[in-house]
Protein backbone atom coordinates (compact mmCIF):
# COMPACT_ATOMS: atom_id res chain seq x y z
CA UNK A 1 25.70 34.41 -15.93
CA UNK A 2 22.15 34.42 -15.61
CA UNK A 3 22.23 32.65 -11.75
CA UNK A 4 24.73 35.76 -11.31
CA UNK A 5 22.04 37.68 -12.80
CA UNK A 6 19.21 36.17 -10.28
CA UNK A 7 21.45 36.83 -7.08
CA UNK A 8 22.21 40.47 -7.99
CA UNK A 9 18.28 41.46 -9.42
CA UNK A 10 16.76 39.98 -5.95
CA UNK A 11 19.74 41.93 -3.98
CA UNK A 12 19.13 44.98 -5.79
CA UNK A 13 15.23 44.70 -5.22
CA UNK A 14 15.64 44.25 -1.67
CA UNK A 15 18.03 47.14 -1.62
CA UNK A 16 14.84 49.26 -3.35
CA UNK A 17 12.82 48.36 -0.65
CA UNK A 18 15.50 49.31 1.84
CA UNK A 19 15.57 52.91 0.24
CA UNK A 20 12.05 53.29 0.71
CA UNK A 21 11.15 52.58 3.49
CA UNK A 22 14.30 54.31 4.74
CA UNK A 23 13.07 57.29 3.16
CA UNK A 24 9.71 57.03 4.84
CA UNK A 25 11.70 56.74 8.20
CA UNK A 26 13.52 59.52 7.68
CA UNK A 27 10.75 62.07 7.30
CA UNK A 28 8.78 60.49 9.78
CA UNK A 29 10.91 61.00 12.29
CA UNK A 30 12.12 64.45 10.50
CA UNK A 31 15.38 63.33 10.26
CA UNK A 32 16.32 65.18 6.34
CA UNK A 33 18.63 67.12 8.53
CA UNK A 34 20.15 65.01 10.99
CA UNK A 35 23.60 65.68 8.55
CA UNK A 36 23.01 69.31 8.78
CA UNK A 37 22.77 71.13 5.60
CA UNK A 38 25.49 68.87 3.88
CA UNK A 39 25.60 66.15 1.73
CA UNK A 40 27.01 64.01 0.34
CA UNK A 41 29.20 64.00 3.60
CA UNK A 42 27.97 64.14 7.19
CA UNK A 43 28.78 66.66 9.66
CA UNK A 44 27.26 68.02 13.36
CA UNK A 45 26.43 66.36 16.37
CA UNK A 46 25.82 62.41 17.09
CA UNK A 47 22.10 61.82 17.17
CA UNK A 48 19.54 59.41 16.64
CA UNK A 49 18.48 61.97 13.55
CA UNK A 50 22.19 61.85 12.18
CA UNK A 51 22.14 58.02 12.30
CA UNK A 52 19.27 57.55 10.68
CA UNK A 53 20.00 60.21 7.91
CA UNK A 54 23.52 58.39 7.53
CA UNK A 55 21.87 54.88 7.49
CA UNK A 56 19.57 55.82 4.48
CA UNK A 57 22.46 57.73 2.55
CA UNK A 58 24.57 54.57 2.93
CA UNK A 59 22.06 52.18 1.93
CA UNK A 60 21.03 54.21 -1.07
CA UNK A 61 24.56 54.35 -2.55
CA UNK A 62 24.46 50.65 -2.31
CA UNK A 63 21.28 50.62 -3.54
CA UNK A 64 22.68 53.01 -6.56
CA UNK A 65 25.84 50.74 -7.29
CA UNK A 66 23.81 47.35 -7.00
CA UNK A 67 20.97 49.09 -9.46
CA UNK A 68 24.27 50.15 -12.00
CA UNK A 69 25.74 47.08 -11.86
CA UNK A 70 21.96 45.32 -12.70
CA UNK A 71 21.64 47.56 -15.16
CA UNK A 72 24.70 47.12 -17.36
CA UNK A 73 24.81 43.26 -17.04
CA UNK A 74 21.22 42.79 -17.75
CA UNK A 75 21.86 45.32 -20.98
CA UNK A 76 24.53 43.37 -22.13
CA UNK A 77 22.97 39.87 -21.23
CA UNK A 78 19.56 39.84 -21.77
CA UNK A 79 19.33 43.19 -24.01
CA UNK A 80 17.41 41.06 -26.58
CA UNK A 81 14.26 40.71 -24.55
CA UNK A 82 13.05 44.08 -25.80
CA UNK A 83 11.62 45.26 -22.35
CA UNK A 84 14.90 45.12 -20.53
CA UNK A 85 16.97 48.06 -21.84
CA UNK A 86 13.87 50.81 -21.47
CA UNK A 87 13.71 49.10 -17.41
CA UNK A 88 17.40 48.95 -17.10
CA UNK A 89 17.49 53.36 -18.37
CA UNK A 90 14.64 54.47 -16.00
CA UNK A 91 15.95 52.32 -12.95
CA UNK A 92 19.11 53.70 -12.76
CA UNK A 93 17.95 57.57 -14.23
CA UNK A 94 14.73 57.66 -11.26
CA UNK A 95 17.25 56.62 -9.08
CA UNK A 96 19.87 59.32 -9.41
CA UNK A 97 17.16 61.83 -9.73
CA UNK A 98 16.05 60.97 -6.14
CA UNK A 99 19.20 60.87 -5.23
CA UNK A 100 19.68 64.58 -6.46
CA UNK A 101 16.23 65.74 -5.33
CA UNK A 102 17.42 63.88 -2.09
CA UNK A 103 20.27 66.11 -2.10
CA UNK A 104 18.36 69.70 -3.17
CA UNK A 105 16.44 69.30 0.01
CA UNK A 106 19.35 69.00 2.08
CA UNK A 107 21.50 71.93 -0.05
CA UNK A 108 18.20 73.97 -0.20
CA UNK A 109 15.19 75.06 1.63
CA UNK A 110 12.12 72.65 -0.69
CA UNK A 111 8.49 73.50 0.02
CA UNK A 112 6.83 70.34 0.92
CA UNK A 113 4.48 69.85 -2.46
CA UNK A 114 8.38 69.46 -4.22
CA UNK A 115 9.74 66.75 -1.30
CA UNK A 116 6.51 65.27 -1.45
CA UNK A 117 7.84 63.90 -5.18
CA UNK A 118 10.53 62.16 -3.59
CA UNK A 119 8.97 59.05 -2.94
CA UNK A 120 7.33 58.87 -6.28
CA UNK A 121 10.41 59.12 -8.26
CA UNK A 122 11.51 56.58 -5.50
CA UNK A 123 8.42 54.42 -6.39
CA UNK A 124 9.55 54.17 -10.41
CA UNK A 125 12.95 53.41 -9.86
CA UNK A 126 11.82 50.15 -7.77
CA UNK A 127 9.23 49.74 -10.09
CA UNK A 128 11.58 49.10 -12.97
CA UNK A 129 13.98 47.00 -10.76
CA UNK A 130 11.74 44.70 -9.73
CA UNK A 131 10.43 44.36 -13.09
CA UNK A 132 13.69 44.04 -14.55
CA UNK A 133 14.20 40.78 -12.01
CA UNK A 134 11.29 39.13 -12.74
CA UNK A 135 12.80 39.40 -16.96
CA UNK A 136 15.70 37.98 -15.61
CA UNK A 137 13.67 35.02 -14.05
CA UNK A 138 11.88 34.36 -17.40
CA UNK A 139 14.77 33.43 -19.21
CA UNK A 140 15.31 29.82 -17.89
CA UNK A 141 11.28 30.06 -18.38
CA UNK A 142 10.82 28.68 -14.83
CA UNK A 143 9.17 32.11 -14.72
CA UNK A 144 7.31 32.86 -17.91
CA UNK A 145 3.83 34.89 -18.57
CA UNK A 146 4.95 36.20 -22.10
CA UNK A 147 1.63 33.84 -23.65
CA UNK A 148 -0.77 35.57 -21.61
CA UNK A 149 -3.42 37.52 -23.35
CA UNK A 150 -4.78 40.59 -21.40
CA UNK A 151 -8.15 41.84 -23.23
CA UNK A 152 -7.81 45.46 -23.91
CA UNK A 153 -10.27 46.60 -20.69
CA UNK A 154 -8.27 45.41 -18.87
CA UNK A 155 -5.21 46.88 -20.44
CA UNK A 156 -7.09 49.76 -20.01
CA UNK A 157 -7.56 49.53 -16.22
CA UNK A 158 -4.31 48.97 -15.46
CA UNK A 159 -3.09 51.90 -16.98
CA UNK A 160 -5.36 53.84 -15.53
CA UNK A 161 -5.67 52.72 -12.30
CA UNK A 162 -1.48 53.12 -12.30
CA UNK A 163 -1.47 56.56 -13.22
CA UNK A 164 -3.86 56.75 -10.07
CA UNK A 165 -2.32 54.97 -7.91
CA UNK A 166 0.75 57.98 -8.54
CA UNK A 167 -1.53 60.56 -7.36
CA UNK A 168 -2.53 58.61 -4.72
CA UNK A 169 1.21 57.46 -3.62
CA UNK A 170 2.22 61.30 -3.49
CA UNK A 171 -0.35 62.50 -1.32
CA UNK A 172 0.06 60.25 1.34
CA UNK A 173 3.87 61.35 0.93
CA UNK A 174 2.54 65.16 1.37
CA UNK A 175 0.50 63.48 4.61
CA UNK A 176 4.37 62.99 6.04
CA UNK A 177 5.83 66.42 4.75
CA UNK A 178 3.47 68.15 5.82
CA UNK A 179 3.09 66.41 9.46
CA UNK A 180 -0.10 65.30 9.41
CA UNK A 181 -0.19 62.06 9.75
CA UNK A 182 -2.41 62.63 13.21
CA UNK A 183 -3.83 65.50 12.49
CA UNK A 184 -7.27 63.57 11.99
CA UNK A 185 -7.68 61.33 15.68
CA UNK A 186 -10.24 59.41 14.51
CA UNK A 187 -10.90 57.13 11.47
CA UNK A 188 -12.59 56.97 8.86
CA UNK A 189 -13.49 60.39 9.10
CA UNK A 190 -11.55 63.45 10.52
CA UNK A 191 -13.13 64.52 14.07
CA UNK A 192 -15.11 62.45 16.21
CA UNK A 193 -15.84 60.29 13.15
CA UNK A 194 -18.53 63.17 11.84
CA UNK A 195 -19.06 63.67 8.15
CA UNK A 196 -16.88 66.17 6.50
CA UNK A 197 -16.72 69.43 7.98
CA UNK A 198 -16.01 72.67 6.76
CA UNK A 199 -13.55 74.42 9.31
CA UNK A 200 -10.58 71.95 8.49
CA UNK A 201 -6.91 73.42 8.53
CA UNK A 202 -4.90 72.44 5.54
CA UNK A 203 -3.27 69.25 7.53
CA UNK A 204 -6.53 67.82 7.88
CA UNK A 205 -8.02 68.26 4.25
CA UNK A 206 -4.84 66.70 2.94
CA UNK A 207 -5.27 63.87 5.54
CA UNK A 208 -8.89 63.00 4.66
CA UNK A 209 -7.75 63.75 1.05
CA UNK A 210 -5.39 60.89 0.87
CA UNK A 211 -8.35 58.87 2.69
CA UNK A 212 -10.63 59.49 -0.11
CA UNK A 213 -8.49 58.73 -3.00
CA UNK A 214 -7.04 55.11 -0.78
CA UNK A 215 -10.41 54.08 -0.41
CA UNK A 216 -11.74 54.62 -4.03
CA UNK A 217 -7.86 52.71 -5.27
CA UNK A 218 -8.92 50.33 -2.48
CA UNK A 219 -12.45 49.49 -3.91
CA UNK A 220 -11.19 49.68 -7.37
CA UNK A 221 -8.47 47.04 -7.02
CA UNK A 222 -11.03 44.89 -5.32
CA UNK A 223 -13.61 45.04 -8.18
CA UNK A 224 -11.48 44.29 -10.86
CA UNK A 225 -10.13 41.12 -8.31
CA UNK A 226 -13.70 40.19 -8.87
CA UNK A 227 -14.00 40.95 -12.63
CA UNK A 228 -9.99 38.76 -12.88
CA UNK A 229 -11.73 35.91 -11.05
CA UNK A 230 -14.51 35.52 -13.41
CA UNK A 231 -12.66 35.95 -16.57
CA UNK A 232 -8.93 34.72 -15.74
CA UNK A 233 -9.86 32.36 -12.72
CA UNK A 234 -7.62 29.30 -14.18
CA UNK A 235 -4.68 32.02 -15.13
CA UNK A 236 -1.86 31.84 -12.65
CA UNK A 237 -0.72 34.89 -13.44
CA UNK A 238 -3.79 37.19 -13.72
CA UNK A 239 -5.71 35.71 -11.10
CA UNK A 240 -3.16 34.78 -8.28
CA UNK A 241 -0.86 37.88 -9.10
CA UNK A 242 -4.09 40.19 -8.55
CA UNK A 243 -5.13 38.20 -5.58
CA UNK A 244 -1.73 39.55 -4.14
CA UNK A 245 -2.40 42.63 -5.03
CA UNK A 246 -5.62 42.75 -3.64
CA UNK A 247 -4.41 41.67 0.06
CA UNK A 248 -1.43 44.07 -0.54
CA UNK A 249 -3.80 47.27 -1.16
CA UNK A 250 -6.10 45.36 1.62
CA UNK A 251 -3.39 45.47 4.09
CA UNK A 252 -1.99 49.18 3.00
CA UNK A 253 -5.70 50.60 3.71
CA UNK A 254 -6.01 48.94 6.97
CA UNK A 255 -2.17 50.07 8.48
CA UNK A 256 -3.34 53.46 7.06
CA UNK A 257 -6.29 53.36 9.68
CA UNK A 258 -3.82 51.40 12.42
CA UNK A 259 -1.60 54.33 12.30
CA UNK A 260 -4.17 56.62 13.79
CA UNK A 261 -5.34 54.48 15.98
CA UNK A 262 -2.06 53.42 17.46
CA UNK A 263 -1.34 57.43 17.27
CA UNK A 264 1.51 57.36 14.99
CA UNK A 265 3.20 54.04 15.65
CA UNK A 266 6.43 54.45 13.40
CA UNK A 267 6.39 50.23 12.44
CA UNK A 268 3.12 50.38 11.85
CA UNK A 269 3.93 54.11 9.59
CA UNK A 270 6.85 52.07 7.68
CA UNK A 271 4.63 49.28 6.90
CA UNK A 272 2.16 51.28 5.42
CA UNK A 273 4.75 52.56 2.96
CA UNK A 274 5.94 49.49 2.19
CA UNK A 275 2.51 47.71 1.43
CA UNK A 276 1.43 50.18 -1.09
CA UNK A 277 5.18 49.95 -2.80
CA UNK A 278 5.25 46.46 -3.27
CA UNK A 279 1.44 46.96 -4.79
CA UNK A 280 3.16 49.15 -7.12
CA UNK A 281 5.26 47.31 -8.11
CA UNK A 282 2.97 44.46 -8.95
CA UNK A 283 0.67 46.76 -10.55
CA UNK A 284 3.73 47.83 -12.93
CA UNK A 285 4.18 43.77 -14.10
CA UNK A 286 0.57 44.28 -15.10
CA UNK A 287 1.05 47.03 -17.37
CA UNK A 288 4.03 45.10 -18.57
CA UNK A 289 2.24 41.95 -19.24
CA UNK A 290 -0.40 44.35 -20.83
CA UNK A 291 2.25 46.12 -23.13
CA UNK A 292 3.44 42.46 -24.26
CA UNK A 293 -0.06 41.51 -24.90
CA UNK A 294 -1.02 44.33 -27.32
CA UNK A 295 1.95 44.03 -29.06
């Protein structure tokens, strides 16, 4: 049971990570609609906008009957590791409320501060999948990190610097709602690389918004890499996990500034949202190691 576990936990992951970065594709390439103003069936005319659409509707209700299926087996299996029936509750519950804030958008006209939540919710549901796999791989202990002691600091900045990354994860999701990915042409800054300026249109505050609050998560993950390296630098798991994490949030920042210089590049676009969800995701095991270690 618990190699059947291992196969379905990395399928359902994937599957996650299929969902969102699907759901970055479709609003980059404004394709909520390509169903028309249905759901959960498809109707109107064949188009590029309708595929996609149809794609990411399809893979999500895989995604949503893989995550079920995880979610029962691992309750009934490995329900005694106390972590794994809270992760197994919010996968599956984030997941159907994106699925039915998916839906509201489609049914009903959404300003784009309330679809700009749709990734977020997104984000947690992953979040709590992939954590739930990486229980499942502790049980043979091939995959075990429940002796490591987190000071509380650190604890701390991880919870901290999660709730942060949130805020930080949703406006870069308003960027794409609000189509303006491009409307700064230059980078770092918004116009001809000049300081701030005062005559910006909304699009372009928001833009150099989400800038600002990258580069501070950007320079924050890379100090505490620092701080991890002198005080955990022979832990596996604190030092080499955050070492990931630093190149992840390394590699988010700098497809953030490829975008604009590629002007809009949709790879480049999707790779950008899936860099700063897989940091999330690590960022979550943190607080999860953290949680374990104060307890």
């Amino acid at each position: 049971m618990v190699k059947f576990l291992k196969y379905l936990s990395v399928l359902s992951t994937v599957a996650m990570v299929f969902v969102l970065v699907g759901g970055a594709l479709v609003t980059k390439t404004e394709s909520g609609m390509g169903c028309g103003a249905n759901w959960p069936f498809c109707y109107g005319e064949w188009s590029m906008e309708m595929f996609i659409e149809l794609s990411h509707r399809i893979v999500s209700s895989i995604a949503g009957f893989l995550v079920l299926l995880l979610s029962i087996f691992s309750w009934k299996h490995i329900g005694h590791i106390r972590e794994t029936k809270f992760l197994a509750f919010v996968s599956i519950f984030f997941l159907v409320l994106q699925g039915l804030i998916g839906a509201a958008a489609v049914l009903w006209p959404q300003s784009d501060f309330v679809l700009a939540l749709h990734f977020g919710i997104s984000l947690i549901s992953f979040a709590a999948v992939l954590l739930l796999t990486l229980l499942i791989f502790e049980v043979d202990q091939k995959f075990d990190a429940s002796l490591l002691h987190i000071s509380r600091p650190y604890r701390k900045q991880f919870i901290f610097l999660t709730i942060y990354i949130m805020i930080v994860v949703y406006s870069g999701a308003l960027v794409r709602h609000i189509d303006s990915s491009l409307a700064c042409p230059s980078w770092p800054f918004c116009v001809n690389n000049q300081p701030l300026l005062f005559d910006y249109h909304l699009g372009q505050w928001v833009q150099m918004g989400h800038r600002f609050l990258a580069g501070f998560a950007f320079i924050w993950t890379w100090i505490l890499f620092f701080l991890i390296k002198r005080d955990y630098k022979h832990s596996q798991v604190m030092y080499k996990g955050w070492s990931i994490a630093t190149i992840l949030i390394t590699l988010q920042v700098m497809m953030g500034a490829f975008v604009i210089i590629t002007v809009g590049n949709l790879g480049i676009a999707l790779l950008h949202a899936l860099f700063i969800s897989l940091y999330f995701g690590l960022l979550c095991y943190f607080l999860l190691l953290s949680y374990r270690s104060k307890s």
